[in-house]
N, C-alpha and C. Protein backbone atom coordinates (compact mmCIF):
# COMPACT_ATOMS: atom_id res chain seq x y z
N UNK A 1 40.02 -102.89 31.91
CA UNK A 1 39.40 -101.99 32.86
C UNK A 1 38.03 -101.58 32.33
N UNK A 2 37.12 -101.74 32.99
CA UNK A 2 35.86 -101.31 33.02
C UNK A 2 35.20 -99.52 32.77
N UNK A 3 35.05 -99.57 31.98
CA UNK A 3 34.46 -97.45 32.21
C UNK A 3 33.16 -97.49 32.61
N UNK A 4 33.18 -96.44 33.30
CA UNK A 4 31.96 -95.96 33.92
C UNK A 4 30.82 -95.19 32.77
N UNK A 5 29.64 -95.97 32.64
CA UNK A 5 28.96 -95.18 31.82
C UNK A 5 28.07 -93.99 32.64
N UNK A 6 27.45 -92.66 32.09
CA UNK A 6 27.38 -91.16 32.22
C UNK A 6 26.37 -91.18 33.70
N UNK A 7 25.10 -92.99 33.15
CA UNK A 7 24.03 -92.90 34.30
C UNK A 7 24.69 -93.60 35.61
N UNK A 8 25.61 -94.21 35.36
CA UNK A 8 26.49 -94.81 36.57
C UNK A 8 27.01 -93.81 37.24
N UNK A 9 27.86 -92.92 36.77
CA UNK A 9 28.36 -91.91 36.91
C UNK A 9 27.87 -90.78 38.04
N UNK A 10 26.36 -90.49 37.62
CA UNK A 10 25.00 -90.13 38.06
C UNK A 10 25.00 -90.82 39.15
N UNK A 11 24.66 -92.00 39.59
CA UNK A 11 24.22 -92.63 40.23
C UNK A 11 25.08 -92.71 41.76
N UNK A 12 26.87 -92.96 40.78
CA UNK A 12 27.50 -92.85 41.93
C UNK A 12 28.03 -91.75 42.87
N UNK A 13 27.33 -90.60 41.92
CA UNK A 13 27.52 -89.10 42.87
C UNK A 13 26.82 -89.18 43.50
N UNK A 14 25.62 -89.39 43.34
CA UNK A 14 24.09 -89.42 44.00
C UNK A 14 24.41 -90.06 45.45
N UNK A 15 24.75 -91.56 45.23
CA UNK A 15 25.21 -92.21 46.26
C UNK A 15 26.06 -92.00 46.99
N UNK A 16 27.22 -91.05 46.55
CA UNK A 16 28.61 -90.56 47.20
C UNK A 16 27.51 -89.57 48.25
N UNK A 17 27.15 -88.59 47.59
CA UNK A 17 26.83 -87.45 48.31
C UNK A 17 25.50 -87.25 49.28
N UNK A 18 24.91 -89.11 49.44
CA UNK A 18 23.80 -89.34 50.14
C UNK A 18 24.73 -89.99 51.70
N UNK A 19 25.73 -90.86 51.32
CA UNK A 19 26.42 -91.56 52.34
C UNK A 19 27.25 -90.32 53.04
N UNK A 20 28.04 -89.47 52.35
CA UNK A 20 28.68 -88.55 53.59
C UNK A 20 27.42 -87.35 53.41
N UNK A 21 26.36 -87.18 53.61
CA UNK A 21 25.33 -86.38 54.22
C UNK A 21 25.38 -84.75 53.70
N UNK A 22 25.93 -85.10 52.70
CA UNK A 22 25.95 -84.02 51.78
C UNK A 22 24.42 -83.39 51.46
N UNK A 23 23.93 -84.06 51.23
CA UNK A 23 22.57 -83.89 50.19
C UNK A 23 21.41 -83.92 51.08
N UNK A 24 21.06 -83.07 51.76
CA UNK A 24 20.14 -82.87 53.35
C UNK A 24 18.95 -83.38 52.63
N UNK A 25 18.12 -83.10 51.74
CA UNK A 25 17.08 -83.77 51.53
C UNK A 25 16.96 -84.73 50.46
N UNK A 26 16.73 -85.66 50.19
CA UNK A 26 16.40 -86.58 48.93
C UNK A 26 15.60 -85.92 48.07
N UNK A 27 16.18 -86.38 46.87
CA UNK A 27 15.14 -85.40 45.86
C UNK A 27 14.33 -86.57 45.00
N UNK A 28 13.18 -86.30 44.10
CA UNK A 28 12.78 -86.97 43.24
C UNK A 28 14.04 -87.62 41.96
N UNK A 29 14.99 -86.75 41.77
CA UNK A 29 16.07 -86.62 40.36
C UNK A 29 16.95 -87.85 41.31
N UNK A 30 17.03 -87.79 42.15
CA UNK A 30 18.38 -88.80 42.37
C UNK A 30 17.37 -89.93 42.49
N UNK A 31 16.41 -90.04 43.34
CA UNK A 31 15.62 -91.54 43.19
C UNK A 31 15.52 -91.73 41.85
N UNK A 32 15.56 -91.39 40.91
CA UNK A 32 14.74 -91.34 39.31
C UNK A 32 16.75 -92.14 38.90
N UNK A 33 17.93 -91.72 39.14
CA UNK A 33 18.93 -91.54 38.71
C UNK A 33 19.15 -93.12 39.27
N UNK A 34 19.23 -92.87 40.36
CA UNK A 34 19.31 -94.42 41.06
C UNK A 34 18.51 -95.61 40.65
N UNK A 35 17.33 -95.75 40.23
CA UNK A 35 16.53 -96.13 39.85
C UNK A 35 16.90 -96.70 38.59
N UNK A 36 16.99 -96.02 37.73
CA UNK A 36 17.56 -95.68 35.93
C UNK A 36 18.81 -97.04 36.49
N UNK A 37 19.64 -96.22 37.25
CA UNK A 37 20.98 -97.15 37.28
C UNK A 37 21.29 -98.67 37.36
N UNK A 38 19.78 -98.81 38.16
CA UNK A 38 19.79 -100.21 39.10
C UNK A 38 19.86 -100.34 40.06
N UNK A 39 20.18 -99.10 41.08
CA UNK A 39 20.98 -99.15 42.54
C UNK A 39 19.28 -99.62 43.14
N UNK A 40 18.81 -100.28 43.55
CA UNK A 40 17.28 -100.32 44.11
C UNK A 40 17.80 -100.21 45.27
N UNK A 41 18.40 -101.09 46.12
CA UNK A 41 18.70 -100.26 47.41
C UNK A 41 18.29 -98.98 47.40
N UNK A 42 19.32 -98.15 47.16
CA UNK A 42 19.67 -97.00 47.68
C UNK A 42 18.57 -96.23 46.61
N UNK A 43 17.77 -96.26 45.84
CA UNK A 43 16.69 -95.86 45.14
C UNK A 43 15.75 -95.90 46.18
N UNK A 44 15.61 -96.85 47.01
CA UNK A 44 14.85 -97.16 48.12
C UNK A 44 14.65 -96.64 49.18
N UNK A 45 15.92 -96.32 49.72
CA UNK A 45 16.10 -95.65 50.44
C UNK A 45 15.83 -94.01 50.21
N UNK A 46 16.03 -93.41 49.53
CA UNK A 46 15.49 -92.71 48.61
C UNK A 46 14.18 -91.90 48.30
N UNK A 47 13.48 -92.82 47.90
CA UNK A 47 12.31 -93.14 47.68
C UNK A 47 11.46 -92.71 49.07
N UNK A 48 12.13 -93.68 49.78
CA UNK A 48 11.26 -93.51 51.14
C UNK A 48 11.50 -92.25 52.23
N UNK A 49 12.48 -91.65 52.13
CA UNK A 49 12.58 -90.32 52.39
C UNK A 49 11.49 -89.33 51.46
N UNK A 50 11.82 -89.34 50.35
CA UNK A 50 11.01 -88.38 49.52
C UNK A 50 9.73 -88.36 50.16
N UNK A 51 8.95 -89.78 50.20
CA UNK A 51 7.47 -90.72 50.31
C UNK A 51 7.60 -89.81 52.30
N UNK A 52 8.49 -89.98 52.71
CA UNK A 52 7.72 -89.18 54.11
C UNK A 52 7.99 -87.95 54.18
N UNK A 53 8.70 -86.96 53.56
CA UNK A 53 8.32 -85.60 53.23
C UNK A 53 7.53 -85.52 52.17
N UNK A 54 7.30 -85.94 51.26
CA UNK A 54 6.11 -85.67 50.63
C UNK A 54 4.96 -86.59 50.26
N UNK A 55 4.16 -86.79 50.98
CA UNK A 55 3.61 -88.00 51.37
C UNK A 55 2.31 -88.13 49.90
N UNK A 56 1.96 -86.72 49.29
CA UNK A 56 1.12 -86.18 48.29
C UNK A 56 1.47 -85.99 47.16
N UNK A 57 2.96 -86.91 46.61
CA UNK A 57 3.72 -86.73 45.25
C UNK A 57 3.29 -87.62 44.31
N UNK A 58 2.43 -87.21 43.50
CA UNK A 58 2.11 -88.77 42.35
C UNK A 58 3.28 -89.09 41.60
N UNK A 59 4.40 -88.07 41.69
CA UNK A 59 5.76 -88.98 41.11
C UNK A 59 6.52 -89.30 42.21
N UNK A 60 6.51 -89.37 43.28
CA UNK A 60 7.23 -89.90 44.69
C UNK A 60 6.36 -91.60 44.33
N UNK A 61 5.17 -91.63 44.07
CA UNK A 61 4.58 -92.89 44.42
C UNK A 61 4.55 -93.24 43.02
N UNK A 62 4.82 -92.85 41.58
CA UNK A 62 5.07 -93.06 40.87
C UNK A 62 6.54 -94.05 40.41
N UNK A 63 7.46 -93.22 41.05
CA UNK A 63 8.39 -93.63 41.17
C UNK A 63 8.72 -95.37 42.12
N UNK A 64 7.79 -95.20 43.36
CA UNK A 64 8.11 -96.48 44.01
C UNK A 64 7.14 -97.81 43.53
N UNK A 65 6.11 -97.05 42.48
CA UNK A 65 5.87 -98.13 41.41
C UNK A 65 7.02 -98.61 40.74
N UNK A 66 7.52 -97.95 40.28
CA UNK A 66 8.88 -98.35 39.01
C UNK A 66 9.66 -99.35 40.13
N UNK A 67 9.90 -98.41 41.02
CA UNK A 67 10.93 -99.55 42.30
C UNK A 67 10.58 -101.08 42.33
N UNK A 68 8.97 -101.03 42.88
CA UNK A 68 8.52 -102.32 43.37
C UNK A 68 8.31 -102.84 42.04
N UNK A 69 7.77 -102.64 40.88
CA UNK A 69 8.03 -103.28 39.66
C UNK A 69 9.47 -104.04 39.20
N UNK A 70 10.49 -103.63 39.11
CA UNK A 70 11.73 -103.56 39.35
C UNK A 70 12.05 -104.77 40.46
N UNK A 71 11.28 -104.85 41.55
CA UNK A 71 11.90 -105.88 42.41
C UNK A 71 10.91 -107.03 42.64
N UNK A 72 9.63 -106.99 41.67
CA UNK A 72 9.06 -108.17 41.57
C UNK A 72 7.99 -107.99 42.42
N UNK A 73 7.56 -107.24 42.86
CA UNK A 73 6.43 -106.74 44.19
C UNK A 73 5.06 -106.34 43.27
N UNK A 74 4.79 -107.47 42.45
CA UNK A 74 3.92 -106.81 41.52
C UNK A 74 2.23 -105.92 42.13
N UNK A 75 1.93 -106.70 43.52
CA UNK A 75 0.60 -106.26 43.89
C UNK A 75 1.08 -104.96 44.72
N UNK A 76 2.31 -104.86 45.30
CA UNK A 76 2.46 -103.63 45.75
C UNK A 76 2.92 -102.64 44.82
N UNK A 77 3.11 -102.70 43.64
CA UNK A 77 3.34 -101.52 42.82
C UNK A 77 2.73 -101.46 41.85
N UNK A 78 0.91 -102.14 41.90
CA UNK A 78 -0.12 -102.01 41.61
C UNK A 78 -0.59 -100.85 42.18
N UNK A 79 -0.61 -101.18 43.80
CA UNK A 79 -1.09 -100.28 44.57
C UNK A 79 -0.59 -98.78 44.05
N UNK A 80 0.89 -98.90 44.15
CA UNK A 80 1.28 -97.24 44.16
C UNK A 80 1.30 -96.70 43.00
N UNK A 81 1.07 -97.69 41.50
CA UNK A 81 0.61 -96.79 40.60
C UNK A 81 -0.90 -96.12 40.78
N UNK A 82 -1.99 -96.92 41.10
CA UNK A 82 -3.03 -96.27 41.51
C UNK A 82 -3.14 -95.48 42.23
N UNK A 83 -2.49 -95.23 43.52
CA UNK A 83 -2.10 -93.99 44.02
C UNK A 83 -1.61 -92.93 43.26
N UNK A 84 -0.85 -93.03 43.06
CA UNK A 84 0.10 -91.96 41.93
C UNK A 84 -1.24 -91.37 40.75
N UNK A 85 -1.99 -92.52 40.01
CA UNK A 85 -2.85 -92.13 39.25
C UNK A 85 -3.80 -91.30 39.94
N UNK A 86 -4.40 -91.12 41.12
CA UNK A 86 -5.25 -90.63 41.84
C UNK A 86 -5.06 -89.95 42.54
N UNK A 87 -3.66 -89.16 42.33
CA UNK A 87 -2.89 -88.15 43.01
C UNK A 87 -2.87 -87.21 41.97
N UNK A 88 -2.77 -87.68 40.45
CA UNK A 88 -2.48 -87.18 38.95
C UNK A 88 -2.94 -88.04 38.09
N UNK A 89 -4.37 -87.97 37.98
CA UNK A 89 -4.76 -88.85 36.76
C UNK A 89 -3.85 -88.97 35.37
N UNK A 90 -3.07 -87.77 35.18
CA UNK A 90 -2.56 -87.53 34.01
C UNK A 90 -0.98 -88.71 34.06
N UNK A 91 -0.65 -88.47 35.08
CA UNK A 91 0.83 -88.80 35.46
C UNK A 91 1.90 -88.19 34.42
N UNK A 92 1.43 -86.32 34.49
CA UNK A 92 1.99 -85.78 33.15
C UNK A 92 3.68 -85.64 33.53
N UNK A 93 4.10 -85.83 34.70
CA UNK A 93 5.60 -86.04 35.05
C UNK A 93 6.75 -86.69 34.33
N UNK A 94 5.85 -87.88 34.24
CA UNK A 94 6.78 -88.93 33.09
C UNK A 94 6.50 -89.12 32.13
N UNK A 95 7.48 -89.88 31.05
CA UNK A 95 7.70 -89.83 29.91
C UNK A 95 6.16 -91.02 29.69
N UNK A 96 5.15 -90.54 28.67
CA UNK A 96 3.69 -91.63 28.57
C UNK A 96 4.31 -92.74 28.19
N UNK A 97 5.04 -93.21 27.06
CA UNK A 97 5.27 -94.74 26.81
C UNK A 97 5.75 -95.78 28.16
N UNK A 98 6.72 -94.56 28.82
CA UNK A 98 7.52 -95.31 30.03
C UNK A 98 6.46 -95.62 30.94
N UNK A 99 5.48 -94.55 31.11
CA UNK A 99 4.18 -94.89 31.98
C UNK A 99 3.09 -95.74 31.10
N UNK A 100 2.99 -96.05 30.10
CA UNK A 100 1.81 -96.77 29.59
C UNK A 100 2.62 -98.36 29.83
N UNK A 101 4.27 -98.21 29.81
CA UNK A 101 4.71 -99.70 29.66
C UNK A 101 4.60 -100.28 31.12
N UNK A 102 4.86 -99.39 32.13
CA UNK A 102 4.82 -100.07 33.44
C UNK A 102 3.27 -100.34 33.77
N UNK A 103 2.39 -99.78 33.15
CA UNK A 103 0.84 -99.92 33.72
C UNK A 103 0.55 -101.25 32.82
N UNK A 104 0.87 -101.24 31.19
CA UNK A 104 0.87 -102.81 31.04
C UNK A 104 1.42 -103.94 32.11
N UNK A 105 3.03 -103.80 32.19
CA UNK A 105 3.64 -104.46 32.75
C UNK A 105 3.03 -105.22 34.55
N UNK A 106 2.60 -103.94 35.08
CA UNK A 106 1.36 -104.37 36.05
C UNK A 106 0.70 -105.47 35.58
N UNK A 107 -0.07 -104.82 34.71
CA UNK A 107 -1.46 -105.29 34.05
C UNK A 107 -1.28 -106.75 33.87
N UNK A 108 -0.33 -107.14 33.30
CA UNK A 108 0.09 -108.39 32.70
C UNK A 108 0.66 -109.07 34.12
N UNK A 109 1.39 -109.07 35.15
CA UNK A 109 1.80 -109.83 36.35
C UNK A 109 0.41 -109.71 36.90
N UNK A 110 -0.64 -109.10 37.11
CA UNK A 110 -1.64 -109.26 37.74
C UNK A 110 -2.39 -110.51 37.27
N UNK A 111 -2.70 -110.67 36.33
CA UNK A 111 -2.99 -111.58 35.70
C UNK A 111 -2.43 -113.00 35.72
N UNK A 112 -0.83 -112.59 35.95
CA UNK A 112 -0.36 -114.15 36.21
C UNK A 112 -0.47 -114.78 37.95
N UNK A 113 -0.96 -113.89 38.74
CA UNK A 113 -0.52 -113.89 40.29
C UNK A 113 -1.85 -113.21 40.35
N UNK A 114 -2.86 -113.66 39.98
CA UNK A 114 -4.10 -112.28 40.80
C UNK A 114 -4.64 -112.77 42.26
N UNK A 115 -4.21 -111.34 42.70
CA UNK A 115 -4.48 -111.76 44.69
C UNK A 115 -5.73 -112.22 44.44
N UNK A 116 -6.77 -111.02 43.81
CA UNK A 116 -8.29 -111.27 44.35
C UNK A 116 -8.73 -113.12 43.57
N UNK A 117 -8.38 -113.52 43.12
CA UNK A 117 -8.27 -115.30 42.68
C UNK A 117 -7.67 -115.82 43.59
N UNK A 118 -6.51 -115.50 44.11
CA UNK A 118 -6.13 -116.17 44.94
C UNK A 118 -6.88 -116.31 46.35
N UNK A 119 -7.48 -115.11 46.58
CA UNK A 119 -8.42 -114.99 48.03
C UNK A 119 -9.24 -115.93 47.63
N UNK A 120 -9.87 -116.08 46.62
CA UNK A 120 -11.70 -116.82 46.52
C UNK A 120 -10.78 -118.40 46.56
N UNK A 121 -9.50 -118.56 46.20
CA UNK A 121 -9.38 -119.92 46.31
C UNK A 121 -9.11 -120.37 47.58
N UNK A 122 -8.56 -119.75 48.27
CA UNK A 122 -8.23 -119.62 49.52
C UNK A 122 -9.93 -120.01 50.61
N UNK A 123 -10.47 -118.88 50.14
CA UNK A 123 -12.06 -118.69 50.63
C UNK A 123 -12.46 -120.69 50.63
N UNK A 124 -12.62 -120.88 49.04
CA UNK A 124 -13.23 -122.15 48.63
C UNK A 124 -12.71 -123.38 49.59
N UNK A 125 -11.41 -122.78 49.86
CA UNK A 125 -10.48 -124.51 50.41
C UNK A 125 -11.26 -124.69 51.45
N UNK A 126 -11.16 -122.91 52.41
CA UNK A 126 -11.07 -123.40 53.73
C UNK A 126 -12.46 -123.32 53.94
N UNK A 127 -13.39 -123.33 53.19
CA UNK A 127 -15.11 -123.79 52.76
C UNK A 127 -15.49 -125.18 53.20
N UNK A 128 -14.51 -126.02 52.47
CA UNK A 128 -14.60 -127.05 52.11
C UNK A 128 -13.67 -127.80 53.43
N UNK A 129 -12.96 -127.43 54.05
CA UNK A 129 -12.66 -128.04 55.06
C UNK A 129 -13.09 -127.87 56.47
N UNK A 130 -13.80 -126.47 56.31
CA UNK A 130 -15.05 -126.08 57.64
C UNK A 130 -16.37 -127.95 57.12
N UNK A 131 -16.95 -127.64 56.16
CA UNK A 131 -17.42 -128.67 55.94
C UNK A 131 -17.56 -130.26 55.92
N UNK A 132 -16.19 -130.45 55.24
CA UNK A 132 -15.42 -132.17 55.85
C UNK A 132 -15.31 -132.45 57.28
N UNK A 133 -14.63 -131.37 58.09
CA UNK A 133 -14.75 -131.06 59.33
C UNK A 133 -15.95 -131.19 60.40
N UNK A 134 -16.97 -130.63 59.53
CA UNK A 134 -18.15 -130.33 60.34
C UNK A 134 -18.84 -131.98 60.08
N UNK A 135 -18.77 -132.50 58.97
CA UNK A 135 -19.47 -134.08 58.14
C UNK A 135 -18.92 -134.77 59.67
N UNK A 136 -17.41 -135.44 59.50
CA UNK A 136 -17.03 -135.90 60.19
C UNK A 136 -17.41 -135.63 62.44
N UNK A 137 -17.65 -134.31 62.31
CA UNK A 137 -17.90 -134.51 63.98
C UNK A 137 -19.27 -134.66 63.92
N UNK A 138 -19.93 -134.33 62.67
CA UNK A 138 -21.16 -134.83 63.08
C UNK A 138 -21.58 -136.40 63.12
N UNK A 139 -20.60 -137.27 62.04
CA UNK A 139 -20.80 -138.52 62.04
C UNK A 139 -20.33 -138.98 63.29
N UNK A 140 -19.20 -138.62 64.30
CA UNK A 140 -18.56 -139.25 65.67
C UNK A 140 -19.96 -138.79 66.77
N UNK A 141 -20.19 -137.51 66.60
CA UNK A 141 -21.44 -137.56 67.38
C UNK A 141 -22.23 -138.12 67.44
N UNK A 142 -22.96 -138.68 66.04
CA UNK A 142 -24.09 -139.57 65.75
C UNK A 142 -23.65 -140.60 66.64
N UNK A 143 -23.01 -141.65 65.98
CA UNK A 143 -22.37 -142.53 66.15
C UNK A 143 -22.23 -142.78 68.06
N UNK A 144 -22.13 -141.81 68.62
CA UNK A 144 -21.98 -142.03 70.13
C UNK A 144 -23.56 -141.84 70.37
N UNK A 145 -24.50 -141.22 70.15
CA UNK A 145 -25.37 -141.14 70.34
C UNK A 145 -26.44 -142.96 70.69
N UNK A 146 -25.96 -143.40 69.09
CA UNK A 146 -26.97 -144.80 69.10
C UNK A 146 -26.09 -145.73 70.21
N UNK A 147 -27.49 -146.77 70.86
CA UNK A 147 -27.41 -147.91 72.03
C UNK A 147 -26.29 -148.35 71.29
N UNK A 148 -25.25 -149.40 71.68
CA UNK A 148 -24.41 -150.32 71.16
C UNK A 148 -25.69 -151.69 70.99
N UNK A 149 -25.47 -152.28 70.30
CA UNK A 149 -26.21 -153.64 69.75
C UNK A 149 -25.47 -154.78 70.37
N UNK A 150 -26.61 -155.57 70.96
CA UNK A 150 -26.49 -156.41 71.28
C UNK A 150 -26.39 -157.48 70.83
């Protein structure tokens, strides 16, 4: 038999007392608990309650950094750490290592996946195929233009 460890524990009150409507508002502590646990669902859910009553929380958007980090959403929880930072430059809420590791952790997926590289390559292709494009109707135009030879 399996035991329940203390943050599971946590997690599954949290969740008990979100499903029968116990718990009228979502708080920051249970997204943070859920979160901790693994539950991303229901962290999510969560999350996004908090995020539309308090739309001005640098740890509400702090937090759905950790989320979207957590689920691989690296350019969107780029975004909401910068939010969060510019809500609270300090981000004195959380623990600094836990916040210096997720702003690496950013830092470092940006780098492997960077949108703004990906746009200019994007930009370059479809450059280059406005161009091939344009070569070619201009050569069929030419081409109809001259007499046929006799």
């Amino acid at each position: 038999m399996q035991t329940l460890r203390p943050k599971h524990l946590v997690a599954f009150f949290v969740a008990f007392l979100l499903a029968w409507g116990v718990a009228r508002a979502a708080t920051l502590e249970q997204a943070s608990a859920l979160l901790d646990a693994g539950h991303l669902t229901q962290a999510d859910h969560v999350i996004a309650q908090v995020l539309a009553d308090k739309p001005n929380s640098a740890q509400a958007h702090y937090l759905d950094a950790r989320l979207l980090a957590a689920e691989g959403k690296w350019p969107l929880a780029e975004q909401e750490l910068e939010l969060a930072r510019r809500l609270d430059p300090t981000l004195s809420f959380g623990p600094q290592d836990q916040v210096q590791a997720l702003a690496n952790e950013v830092l470092k997926h940006q780098w492997k996946n960077p949108a703004g590289l990906a746009g200019y390559g994007q930009a370059a292709l479809a450059a280059l195929f406005v161009l091939i494009s344009g070569y070619l109707v201009f050569g069929v135009m030419r081409h109809r233009r001259q007499p046929p030879k006799v």
